[in-house]
Protein backbone atom coordinates (compact mmCIF):
# COMPACT_ATOMS: atom_id res chain seq x y z
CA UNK A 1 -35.98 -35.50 -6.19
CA UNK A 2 -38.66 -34.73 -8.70
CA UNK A 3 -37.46 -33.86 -12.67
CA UNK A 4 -37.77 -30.19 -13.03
CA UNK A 5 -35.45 -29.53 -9.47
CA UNK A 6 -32.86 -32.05 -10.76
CA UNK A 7 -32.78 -30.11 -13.53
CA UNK A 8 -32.73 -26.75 -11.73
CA UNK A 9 -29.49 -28.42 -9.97
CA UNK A 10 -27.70 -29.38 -13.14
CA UNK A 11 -28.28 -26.07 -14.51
CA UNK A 12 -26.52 -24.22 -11.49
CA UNK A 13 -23.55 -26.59 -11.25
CA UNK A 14 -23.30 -25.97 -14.81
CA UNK A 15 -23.19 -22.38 -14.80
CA UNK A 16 -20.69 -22.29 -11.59
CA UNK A 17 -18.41 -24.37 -13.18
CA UNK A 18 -18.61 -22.13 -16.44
CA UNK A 19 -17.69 -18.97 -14.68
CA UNK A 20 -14.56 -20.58 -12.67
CA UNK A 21 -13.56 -22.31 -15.99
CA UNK A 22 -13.70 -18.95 -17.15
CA UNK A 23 -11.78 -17.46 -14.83
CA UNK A 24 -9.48 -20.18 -14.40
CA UNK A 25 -8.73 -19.83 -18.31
CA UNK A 26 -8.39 -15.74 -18.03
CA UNK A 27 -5.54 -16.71 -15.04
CA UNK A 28 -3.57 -18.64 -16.64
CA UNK A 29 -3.18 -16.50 -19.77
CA UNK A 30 -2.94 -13.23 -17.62
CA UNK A 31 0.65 -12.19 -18.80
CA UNK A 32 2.27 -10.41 -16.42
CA UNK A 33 5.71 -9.80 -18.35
CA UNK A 34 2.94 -7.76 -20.79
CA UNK A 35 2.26 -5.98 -17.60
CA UNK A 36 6.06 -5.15 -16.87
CA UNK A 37 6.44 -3.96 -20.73
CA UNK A 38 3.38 -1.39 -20.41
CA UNK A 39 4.86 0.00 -16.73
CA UNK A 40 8.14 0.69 -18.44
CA UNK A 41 6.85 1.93 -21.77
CA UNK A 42 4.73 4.57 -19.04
CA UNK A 43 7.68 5.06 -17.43
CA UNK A 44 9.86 6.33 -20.16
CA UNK A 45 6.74 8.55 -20.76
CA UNK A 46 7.10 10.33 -17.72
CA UNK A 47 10.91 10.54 -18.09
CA UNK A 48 10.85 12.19 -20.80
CA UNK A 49 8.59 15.18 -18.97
CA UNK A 50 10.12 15.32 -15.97
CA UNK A 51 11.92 18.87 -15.27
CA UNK A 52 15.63 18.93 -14.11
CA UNK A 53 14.69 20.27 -11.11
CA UNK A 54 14.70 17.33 -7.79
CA UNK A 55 11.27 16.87 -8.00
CA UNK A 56 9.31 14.06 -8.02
CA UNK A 57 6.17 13.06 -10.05
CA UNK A 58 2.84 12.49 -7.60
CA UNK A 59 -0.43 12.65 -9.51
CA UNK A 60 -1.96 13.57 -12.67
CA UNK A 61 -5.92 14.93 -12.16
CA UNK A 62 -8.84 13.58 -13.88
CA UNK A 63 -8.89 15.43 -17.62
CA UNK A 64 -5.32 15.87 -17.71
CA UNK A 65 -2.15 14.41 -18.88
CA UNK A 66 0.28 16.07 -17.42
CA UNK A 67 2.06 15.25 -13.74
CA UNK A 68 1.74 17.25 -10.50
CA UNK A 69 5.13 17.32 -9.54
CA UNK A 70 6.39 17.89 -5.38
CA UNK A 71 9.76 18.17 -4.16
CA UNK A 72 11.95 15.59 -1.75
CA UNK A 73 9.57 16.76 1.46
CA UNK A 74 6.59 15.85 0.09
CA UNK A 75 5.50 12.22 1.60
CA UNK A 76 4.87 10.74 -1.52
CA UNK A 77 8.30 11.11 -2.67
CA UNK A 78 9.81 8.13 -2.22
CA UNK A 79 7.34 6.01 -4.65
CA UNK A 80 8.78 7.18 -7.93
CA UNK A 81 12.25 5.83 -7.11
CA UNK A 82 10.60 2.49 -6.36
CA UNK A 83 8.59 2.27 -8.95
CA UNK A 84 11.84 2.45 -11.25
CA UNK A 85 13.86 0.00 -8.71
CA UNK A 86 10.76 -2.05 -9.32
CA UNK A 87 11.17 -1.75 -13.24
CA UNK A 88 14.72 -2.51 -12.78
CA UNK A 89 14.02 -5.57 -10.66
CA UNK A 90 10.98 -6.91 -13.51
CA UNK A 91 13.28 -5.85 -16.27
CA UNK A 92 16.93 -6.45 -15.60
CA UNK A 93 17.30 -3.54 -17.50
CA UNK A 94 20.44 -1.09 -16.62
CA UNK A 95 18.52 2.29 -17.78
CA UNK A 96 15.90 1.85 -15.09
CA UNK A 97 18.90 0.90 -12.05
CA UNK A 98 20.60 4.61 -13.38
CA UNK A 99 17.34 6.40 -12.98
CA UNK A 100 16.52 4.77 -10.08
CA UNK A 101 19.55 6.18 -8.24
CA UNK A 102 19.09 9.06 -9.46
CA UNK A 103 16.34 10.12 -7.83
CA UNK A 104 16.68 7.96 -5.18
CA UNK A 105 19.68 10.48 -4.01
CA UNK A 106 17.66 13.29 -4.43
CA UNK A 107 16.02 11.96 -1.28
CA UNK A 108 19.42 12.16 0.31
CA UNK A 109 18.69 15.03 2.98
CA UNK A 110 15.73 13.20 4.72
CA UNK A 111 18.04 10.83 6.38
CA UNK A 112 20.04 13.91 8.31
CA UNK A 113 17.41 16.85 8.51
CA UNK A 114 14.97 16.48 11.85
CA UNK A 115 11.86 14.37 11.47
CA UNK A 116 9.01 16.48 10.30
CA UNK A 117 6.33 13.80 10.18
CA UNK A 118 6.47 9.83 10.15
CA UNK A 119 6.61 8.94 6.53
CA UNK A 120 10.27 8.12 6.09
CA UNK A 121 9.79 4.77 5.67
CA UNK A 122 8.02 5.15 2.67
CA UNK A 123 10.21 7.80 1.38
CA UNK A 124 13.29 5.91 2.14
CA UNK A 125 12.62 1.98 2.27
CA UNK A 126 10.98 2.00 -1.03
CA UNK A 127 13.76 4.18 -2.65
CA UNK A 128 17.20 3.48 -1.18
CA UNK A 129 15.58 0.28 0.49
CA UNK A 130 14.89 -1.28 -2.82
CA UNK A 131 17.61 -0.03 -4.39
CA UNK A 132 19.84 -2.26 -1.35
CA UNK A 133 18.17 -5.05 -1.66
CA UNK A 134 18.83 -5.19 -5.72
CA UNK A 135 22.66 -3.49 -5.62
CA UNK A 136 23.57 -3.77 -1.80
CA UNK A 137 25.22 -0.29 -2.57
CA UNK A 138 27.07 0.53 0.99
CA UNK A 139 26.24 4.18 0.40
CA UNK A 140 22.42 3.06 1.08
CA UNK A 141 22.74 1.68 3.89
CA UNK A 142 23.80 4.18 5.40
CA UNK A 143 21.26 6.63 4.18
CA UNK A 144 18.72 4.07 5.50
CA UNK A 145 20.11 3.43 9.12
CA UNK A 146 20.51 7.46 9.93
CA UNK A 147 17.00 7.39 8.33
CA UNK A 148 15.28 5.35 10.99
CA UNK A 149 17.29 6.79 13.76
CA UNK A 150 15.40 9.99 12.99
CA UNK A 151 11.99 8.35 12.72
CA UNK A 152 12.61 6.79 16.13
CA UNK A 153 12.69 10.59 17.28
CA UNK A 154 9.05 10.83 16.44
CA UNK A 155 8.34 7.72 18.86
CA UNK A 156 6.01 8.75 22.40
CA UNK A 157 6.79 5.92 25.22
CA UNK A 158 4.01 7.35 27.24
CA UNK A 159 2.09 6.75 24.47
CA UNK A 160 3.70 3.50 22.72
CA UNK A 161 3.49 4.75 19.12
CA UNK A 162 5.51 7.13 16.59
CA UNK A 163 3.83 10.30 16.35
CA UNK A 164 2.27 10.98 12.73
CA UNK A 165 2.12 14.92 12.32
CA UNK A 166 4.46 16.77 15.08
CA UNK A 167 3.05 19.95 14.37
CA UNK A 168 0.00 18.60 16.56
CA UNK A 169 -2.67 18.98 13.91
CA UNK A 170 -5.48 17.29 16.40
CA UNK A 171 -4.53 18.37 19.41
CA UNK A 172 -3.32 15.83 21.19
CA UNK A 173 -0.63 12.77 19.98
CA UNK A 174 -2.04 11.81 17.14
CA UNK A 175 -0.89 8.49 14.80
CA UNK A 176 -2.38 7.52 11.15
CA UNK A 177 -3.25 3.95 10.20
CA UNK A 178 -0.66 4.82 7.38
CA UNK A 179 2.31 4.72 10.07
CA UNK A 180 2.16 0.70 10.26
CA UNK A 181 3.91 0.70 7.11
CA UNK A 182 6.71 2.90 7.71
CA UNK A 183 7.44 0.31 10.95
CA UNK A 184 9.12 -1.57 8.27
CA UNK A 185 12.20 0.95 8.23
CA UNK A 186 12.51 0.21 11.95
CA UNK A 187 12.91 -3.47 11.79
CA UNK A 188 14.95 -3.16 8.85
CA UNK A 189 17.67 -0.95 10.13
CA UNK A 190 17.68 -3.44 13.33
CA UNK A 191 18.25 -6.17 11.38
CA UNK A 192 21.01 -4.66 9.24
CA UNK A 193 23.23 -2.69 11.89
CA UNK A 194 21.01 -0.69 13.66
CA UNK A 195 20.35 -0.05 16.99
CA UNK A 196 17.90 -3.10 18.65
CA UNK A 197 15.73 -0.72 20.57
CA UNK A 198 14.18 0.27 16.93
CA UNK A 199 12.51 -3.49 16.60
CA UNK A 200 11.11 -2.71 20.02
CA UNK A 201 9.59 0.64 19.13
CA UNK A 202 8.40 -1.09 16.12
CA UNK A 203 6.80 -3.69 18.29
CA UNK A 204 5.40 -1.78 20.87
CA UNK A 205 3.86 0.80 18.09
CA UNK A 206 2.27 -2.31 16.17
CA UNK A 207 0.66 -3.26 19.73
CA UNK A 208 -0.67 -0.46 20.85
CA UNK A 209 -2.50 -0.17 17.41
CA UNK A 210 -3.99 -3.17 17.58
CA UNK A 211 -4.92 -2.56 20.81
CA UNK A 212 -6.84 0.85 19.92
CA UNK A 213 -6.86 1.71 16.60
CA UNK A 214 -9.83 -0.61 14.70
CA UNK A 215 -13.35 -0.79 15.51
CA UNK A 216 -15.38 -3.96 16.99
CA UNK A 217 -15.84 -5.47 13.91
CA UNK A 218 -11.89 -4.77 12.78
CA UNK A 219 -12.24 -1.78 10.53
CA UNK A 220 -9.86 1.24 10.71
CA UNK A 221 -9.95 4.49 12.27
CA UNK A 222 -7.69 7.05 10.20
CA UNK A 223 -6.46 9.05 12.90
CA UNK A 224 -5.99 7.98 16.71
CA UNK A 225 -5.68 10.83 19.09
CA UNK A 226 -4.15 10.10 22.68
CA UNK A 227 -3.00 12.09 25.41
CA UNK A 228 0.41 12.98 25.56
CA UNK A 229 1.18 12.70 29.16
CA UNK A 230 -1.31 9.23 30.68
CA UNK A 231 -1.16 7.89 26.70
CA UNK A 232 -4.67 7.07 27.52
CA UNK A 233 -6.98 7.01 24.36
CA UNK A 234 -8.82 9.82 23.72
CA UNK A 235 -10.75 9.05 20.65
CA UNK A 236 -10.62 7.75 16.37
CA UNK A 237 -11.21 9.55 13.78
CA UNK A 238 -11.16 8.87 9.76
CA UNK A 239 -9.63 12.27 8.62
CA UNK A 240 -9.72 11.11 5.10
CA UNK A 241 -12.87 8.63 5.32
CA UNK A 242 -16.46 9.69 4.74
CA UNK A 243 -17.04 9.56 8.75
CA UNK A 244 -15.74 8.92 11.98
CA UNK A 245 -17.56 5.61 11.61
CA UNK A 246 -16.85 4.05 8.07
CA UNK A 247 -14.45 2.02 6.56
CA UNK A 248 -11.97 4.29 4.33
CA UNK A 249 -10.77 1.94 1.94
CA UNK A 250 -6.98 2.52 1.83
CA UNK A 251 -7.01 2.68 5.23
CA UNK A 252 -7.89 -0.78 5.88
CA UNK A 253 -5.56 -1.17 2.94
CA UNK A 254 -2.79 -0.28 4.89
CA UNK A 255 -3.79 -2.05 7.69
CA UNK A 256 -3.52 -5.60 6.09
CA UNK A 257 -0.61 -4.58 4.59
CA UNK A 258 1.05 -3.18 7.70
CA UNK A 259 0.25 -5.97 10.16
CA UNK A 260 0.89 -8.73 7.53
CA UNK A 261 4.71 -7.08 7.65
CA UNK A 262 4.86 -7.00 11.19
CA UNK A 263 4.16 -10.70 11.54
CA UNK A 264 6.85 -11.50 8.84
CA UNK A 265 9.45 -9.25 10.92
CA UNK A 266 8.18 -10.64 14.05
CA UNK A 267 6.73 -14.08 13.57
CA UNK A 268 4.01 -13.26 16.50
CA UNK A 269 1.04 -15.03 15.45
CA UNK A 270 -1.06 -12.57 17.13
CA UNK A 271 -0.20 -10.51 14.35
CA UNK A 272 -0.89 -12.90 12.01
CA UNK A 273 -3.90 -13.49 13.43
CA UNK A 274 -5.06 -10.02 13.23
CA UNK A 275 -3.87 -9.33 9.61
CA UNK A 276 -6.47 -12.28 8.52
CA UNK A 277 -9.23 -10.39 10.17
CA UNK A 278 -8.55 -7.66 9.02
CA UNK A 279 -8.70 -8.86 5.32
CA UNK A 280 -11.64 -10.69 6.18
CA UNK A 281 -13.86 -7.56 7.05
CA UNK A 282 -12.33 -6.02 3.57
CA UNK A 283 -12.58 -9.23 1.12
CA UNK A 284 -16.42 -9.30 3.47
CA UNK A 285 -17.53 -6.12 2.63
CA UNK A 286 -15.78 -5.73 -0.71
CA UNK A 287 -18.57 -5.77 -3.18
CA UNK A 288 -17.75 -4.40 -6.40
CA UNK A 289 -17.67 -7.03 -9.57
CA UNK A 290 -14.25 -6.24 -9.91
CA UNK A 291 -13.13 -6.34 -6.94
CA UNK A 292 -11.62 -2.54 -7.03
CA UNK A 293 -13.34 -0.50 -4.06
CA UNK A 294 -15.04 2.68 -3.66
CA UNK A 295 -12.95 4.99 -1.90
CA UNK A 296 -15.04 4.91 1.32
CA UNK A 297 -16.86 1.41 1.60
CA UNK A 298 -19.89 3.43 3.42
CA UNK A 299 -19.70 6.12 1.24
CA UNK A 300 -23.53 7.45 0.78
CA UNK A 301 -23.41 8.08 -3.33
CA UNK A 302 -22.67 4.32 -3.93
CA UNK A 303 -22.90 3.15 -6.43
CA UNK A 304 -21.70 6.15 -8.03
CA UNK A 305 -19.20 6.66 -5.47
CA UNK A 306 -15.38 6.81 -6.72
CA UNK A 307 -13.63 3.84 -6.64
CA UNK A 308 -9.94 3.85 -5.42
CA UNK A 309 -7.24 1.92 -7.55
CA UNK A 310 -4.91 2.49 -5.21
CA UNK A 311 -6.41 0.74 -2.30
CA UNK A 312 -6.81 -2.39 -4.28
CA UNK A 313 -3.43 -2.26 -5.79
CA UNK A 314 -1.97 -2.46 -2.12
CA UNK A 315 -4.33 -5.19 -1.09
CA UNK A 316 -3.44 -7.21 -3.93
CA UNK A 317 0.30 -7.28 -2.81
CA UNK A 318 -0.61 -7.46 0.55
CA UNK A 319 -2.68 -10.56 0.04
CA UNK A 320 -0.09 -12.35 -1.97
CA UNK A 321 2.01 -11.93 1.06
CA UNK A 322 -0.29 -12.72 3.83
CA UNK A 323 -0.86 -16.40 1.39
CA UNK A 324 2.23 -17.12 2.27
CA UNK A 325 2.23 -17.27 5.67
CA UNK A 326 -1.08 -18.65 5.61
CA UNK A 327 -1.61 -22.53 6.71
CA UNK A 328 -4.77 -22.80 5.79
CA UNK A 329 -5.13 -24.31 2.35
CA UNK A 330 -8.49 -22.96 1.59
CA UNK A 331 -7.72 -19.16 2.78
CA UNK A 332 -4.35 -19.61 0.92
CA UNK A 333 -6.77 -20.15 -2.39
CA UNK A 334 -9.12 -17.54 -1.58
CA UNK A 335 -6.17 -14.93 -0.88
CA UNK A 336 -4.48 -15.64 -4.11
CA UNK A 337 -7.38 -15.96 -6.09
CA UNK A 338 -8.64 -12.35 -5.16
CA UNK A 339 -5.47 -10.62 -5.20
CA UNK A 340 -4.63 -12.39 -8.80
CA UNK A 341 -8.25 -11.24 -9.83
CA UNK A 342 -7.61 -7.51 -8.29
CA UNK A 343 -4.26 -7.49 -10.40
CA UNK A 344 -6.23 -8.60 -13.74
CA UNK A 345 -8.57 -6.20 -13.06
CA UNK A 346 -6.39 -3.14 -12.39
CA UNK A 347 -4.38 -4.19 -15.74
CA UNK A 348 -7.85 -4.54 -17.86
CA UNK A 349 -9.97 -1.95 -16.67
CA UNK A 350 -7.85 0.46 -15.12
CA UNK A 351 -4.79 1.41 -16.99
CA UNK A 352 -4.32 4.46 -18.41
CA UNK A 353 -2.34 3.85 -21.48
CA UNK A 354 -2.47 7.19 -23.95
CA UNK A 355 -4.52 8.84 -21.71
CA UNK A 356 -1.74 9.57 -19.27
CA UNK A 357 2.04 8.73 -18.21
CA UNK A 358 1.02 7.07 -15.21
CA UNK A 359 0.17 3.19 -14.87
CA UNK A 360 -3.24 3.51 -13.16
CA UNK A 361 -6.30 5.62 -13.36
CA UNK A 362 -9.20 5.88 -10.95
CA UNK A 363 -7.53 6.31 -7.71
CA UNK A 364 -8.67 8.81 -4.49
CA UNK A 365 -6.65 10.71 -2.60
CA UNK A 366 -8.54 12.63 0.01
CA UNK A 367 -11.74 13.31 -1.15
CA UNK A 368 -13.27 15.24 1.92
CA UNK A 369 -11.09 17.75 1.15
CA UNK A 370 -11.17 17.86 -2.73
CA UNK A 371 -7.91 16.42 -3.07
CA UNK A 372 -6.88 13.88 -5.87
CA UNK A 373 -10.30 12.46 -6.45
CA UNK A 374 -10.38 9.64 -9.23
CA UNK A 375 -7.20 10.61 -10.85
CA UNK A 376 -3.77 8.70 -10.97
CA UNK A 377 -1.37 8.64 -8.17
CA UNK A 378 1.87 7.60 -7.38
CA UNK A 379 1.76 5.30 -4.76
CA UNK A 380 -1.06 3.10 -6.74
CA UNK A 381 1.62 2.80 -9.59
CA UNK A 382 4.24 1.86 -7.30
CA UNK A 383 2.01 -1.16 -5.29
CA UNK A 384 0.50 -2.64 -8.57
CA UNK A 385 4.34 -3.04 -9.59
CA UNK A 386 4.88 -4.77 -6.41
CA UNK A 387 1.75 -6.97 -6.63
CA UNK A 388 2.83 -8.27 -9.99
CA UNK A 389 6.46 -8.89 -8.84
CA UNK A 390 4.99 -10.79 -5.95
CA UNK A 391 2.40 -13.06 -8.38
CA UNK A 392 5.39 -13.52 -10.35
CA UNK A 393 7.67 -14.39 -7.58
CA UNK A 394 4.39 -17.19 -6.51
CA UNK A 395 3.95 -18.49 -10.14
């Protein structure tokens, strides 16, 4: 090997071991109680503007400070709640456990009135759910076991899945990418007193989207439509994507998340399996510097695109999760690695601070339809909390 190439060599090692010394460095000084000070500090900040009224705070639009707030129907609901049962949980701290139940209660009616679409689980497991797991209140329980009785209502054998939107908005039965997470109220309550039949719903519904609801190369449709009679597939759609064909990035957000659940609830490895792939195709594809997406990873105005907070912050817990289950000691690394890096990044680049109440900035709600576009949500607050309880939990 002549001079100058050695050279050439020495000079790349040198700079690759540079930047993961770097990062390596950056890691171990990330602080994640300073993390769990500036959510609760936010949170007091949207205490204190809340009105007495049952309603909830959901998002806060680019220019403003001041929270959108919806009511106990609204699907989003539930995240406030756990974001304090979250605080409660990182803080030990009695004020947030009070609030917490609070409006967790509020929430009350969802777990007797009829099923209007399938988002209980979010409204209820991450509301009364957390707030079981931390106080194993009786009174919970119950709310969360009548709960997913009702979502169970929503479920189509013909089909194999719980129906999304009841008020048939495609014209056929239609389920969301989005319903894998709410599965997790099923296997809950049939772990904790309910009836068994709901882990098989939640089975079968996992199943049958695996079966039909990603793409060739394992990215996400939005929106499945069947046929309500044969159950045969009629055809994907990505409602809230930039086309039929591209990869909406909280959608395959949910997707890891969702099928890295079922395995833990299960212990299939074919779901296992088909979480890694899917957060394959997403750490493949993902390539901003920071590792926080662009709302649509196809989206034509790249790089000028939005990016979409919230889809990392649910990857990043999702990741942490899917590590553990993980044998492989290199895709272990490579999982915690990214989803440590996503959290450092979120908590550098993205919080909002005196700009707003909320924890996070730069998230997307529905952009084809003008909705919520680079603003701060709720649910993007609530999984950042849960990725740094989780990184905590690993340290």
């Amino acid at each position: 090997m002549n001079t100058r190439l050695s050279s050439f060599y020495i000079l790349i090692f040198t700079l690759l071991f540079s930047a993961n010394a770097a990062y390596s460095q950056k890691s171990n000084s990330f602080n994640i109680k300073k993390q769990f000070d500036y959510c609760a500090v936010q949170a007091s900040k949207t205490l204190a503007v809340i009105p007495d009224n049952q309603t909830f705070p959901r998002s806060i639009p680019t220019g403003s400070s001041e929270w959108k707030f919806v009511d106990y129907k609204d699907w989003t609901s539930g995240f406030w709640p756990g974001q304090l049962w979250y605080l409660y949980e990182a803080t030990g701290e009695k004020k947030w456990e009070k609030e917490a139940d609070k409006f967790s209660r509020f929430l009350t009616p969802l777990s007797v009135n009829k099923a209007s679409d399938h988002d209980l689980g979010f409204q209820i497991l991450n509301s009364f759910g957390n707030g079981y797991r931390l106080t194993k209140n009786k009174a919970y329980k119950e709310i969360i076991l009548k709960t997913a009785d009702t979502l169970a209502t929503l479920f189509n054998p013909k089909v194999g899945t719980i129906q999304s939107w009841p008020h048939n908005k495609y014209g056929g039965h239609n389920t969301i990418i989005d319903n894998m997470m709410n599965l997790e109220l099923l296997f809950w309550a049939s772990k904790n007193g309910g009836n068994k039949k709901l882990y098989d719903i939640a089975v079968k519904h996992a199943e049958t989207t695996m079966n039909n609801h990603f793409r060739p190369d394992f990215t996400s449709y939005h929106v499945l439509i069947y046929d309500y009679e044969t159950g045969k597939k009629i055809k994907g759609i990505t409602a809230q994507g930039f086309s039929d064909d591209s990869m909406w990035a909280r959608g395959q957000a949910w997707a890891i998340y969702g099928f890295t659940m079922v395995y833990r609830e299960t212990k299939d490895p074919k779901f296992l399996a088909f979480a890694n792939q899917l957060a394959r195709v997403y750490l493949d594809k993902l390539t901003t510097e920071d590792l926080i997406p662009y709302w649509d990873f196809n989206a034509p105005d790249i790089p000028n695109a939005p990016r979409d907070a919230s889809a990392a912050a649910i990857v990043s817990s999702a990741l942490i999760e899917l590590s553990s289950f993980t044998k492989d000691k290199k895709l272990k690394s490579e999982y915690v690695s990214k989803a440590e890096k996503m959290l450092i990044s979120l908590s550098e680049n993205y919080q909002s601070h005196d700009i707003n109440p909320a924890f996070l900035l730069h998230s997307t709600g529905h952009k084809p339809a003008g909705s919520e576009i680079d603003c701060s949500i709720n649910y993007a607050d609530y999984y950042y909390l849960e990725g740094l309880l989780r990184l905590q939990k690993l340290k």
